[in-house]
N, C-alpha and C. Protein backbone atom coordinates (compact mmCIF):
# COMPACT_ATOMS: atom_id res chain seq x y z
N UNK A 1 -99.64 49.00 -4.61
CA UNK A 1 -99.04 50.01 -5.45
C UNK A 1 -98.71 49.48 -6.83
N UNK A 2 -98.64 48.17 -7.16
CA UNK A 2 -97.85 47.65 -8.39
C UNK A 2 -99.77 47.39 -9.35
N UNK A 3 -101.26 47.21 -8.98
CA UNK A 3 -101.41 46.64 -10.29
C UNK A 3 -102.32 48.36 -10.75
N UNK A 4 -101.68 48.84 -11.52
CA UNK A 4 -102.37 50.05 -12.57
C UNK A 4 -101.20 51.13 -12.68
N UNK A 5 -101.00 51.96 -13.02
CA UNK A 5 -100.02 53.18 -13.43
C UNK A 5 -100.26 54.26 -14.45
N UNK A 6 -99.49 55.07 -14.19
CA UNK A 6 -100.08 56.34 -15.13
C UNK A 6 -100.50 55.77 -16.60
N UNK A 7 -101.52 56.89 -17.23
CA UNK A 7 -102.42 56.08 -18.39
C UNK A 7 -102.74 57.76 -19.09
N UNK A 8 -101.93 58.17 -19.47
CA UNK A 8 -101.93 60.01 -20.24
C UNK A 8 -101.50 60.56 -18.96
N UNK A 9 -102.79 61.20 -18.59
CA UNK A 9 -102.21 62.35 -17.42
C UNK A 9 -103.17 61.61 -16.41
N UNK A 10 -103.71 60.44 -16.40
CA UNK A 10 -104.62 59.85 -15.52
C UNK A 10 -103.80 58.87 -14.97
N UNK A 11 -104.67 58.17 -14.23
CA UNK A 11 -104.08 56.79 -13.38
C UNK A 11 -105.37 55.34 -13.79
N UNK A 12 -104.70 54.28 -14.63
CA UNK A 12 -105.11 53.26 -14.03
C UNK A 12 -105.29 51.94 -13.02
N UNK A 13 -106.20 51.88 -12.83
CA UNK A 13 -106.31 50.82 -11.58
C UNK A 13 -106.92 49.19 -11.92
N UNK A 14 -106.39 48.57 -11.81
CA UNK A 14 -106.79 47.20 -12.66
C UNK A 14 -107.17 46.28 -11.52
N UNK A 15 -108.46 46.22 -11.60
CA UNK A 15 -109.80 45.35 -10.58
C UNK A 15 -109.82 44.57 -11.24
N UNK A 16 -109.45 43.74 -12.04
CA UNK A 16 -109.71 42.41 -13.02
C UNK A 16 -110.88 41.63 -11.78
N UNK A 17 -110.15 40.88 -10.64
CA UNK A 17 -110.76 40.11 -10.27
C UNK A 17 -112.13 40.61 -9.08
N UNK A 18 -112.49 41.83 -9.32
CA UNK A 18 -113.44 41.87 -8.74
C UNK A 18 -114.75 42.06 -9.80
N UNK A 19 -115.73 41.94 -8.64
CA UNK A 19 -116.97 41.90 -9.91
C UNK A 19 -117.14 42.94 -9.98
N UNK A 20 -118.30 43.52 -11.18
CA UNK A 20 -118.92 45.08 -11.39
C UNK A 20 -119.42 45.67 -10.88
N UNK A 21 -120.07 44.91 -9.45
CA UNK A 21 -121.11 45.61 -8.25
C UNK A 21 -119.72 46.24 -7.57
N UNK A 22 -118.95 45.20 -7.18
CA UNK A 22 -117.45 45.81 -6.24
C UNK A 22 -116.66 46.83 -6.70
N UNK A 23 -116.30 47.00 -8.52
CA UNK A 23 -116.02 48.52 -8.74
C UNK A 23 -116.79 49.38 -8.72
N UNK A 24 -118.06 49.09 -8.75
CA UNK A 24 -119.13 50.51 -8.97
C UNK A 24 -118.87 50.66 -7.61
N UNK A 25 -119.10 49.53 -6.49
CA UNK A 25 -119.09 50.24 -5.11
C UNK A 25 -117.64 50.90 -4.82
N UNK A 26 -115.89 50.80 -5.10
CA UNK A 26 -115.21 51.62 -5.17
C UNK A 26 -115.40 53.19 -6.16
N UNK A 27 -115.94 52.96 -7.10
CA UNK A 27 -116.00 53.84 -7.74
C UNK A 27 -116.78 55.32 -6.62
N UNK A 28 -117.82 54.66 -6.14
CA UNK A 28 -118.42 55.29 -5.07
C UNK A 28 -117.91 55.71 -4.53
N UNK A 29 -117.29 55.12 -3.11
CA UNK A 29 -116.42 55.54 -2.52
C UNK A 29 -115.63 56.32 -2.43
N UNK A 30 -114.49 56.28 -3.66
CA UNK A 30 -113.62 57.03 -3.76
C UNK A 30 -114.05 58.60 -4.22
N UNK A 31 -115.35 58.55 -4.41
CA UNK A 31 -116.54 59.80 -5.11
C UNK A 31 -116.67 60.28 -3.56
N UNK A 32 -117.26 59.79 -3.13
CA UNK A 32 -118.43 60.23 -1.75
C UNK A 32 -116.82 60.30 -0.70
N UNK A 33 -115.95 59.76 -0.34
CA UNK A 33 -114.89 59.63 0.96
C UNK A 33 -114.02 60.60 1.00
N UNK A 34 -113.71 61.15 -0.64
CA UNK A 34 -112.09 61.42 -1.03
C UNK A 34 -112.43 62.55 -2.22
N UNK A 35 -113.89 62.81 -2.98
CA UNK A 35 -114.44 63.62 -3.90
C UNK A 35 -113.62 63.12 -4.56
N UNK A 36 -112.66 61.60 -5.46
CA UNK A 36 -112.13 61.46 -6.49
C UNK A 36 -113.16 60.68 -7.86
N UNK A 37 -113.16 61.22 -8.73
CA UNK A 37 -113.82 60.49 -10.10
C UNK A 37 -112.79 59.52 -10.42
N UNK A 38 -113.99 58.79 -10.97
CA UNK A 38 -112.92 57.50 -11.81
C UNK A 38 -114.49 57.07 -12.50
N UNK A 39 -113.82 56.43 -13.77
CA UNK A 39 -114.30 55.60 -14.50
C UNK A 39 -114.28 54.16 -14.58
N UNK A 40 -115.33 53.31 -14.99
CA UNK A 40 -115.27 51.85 -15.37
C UNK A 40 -115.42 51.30 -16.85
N UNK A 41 -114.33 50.86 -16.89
CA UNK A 41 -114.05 50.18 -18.10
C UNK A 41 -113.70 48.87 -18.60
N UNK A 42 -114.30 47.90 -19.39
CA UNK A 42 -113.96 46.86 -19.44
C UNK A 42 -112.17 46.65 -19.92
N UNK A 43 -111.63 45.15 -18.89
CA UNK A 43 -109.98 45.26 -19.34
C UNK A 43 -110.17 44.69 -20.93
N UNK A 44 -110.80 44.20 -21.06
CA UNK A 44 -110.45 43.50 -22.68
C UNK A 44 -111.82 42.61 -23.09
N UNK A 45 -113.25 43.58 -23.43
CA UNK A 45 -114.44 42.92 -23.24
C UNK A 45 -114.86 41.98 -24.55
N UNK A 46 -113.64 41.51 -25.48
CA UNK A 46 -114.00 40.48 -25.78
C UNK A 46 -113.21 38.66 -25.47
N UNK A 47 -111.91 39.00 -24.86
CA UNK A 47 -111.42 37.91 -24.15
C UNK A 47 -112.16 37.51 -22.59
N UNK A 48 -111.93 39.11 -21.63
CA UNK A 48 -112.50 39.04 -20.69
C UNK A 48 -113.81 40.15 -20.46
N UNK A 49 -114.83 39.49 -20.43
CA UNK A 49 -116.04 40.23 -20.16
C UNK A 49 -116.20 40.43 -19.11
N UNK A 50 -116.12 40.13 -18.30
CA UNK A 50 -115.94 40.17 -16.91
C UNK A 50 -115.42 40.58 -15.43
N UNK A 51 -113.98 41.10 -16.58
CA UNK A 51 -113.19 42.33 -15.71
C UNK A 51 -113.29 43.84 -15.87
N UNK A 52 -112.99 44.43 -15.08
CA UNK A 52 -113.28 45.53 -15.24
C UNK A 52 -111.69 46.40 -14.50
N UNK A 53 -111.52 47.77 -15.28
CA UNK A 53 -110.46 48.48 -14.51
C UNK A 53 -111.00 50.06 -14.27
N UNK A 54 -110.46 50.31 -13.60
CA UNK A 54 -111.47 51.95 -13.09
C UNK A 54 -109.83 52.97 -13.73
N UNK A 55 -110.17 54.44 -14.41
CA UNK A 55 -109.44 55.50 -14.56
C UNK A 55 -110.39 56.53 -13.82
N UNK A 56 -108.90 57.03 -13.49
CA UNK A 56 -109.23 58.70 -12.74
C UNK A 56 -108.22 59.20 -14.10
N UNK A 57 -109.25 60.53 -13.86
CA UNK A 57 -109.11 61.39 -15.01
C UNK A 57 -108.31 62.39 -14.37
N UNK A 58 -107.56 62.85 -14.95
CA UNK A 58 -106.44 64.25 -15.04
C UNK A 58 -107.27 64.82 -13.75
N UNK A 59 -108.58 65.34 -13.97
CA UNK A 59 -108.95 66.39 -12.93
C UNK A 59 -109.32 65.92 -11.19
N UNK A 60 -108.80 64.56 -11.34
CA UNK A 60 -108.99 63.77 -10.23
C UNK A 60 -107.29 63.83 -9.65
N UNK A 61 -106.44 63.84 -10.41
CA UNK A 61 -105.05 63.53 -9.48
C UNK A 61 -104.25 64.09 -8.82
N UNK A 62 -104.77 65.60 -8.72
CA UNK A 62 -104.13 66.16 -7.76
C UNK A 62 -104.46 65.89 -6.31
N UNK A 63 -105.39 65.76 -6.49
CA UNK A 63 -106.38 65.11 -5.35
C UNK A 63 -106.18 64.29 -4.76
N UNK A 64 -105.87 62.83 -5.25
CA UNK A 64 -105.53 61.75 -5.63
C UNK A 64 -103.81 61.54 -4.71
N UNK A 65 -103.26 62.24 -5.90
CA UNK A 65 -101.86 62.53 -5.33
C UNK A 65 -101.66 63.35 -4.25
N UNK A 66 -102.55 63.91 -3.28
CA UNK A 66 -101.92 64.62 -2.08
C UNK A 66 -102.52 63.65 -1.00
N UNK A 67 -103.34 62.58 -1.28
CA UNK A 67 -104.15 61.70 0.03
C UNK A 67 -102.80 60.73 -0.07
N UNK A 68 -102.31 60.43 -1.07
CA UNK A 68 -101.49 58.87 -0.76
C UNK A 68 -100.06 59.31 -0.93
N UNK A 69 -99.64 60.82 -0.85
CA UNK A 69 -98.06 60.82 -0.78
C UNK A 69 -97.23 60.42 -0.12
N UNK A 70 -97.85 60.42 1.12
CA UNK A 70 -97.36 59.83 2.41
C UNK A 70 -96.89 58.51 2.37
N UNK A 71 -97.60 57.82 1.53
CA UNK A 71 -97.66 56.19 1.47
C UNK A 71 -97.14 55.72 0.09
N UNK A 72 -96.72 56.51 -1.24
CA UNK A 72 -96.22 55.59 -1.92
C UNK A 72 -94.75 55.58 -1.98
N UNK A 73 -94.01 54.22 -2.29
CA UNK A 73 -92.82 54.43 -2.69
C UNK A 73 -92.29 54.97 -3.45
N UNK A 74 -90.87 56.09 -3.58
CA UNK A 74 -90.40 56.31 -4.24
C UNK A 74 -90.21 56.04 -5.47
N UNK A 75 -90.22 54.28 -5.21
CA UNK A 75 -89.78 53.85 -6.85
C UNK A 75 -90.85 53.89 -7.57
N UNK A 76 -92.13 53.80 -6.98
CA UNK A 76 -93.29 54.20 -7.48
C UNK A 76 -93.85 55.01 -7.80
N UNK A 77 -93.47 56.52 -7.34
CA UNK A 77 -93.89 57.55 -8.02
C UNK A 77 -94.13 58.21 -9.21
N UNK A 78 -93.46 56.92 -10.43
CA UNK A 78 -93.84 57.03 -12.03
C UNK A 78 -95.74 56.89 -12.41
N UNK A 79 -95.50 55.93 -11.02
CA UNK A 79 -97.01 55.90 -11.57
C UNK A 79 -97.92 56.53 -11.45
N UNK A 80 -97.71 57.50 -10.70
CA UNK A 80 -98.86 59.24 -10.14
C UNK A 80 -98.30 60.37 -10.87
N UNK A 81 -97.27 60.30 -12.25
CA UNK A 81 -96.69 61.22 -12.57
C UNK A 81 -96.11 62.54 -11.85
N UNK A 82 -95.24 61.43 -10.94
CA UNK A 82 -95.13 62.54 -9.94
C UNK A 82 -93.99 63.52 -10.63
């Protein structure tokens, strides 16, 4: 629950340490399992080229936010704009 948080009306998710095959294959996933979009974006592609962080867009979080209500903490709910 702690690495990404609301990012406008979206959510980021910060994969730094996985490679680009492993977010494209979440990116998938969360497409094909759950119908959620997200994007890949480099975290900072001229220090780190290599990391990558995925956003779900506004039209992804309602979605988003009714699979994991069950499961986040309270104190955490800043970060799904709840």
């Amino acid at each position: 629950m702690d690495d990404g948080g609301a990012d406008g009306n979206g959510l980021r998710l910060y994969t730094n340490s996985f490679t680009i095959k492993d977010v494209e294959l979440l990116k998938s996933a969360l497409f094909e399992n759950f119908n959620i979009k997200a994007q890949i974006s480099h975290v900072n592609r001229k220090r780190n080229p290599d990391q990558y962080k995925l956003y779900i867009p506004v039209e992804s979080m309602n979605r988003l936010r009714y699979l994991v209500k069950d499961y986040i903490l309270p104190s955490m709910h800043y970060k799904l704009n709840y």
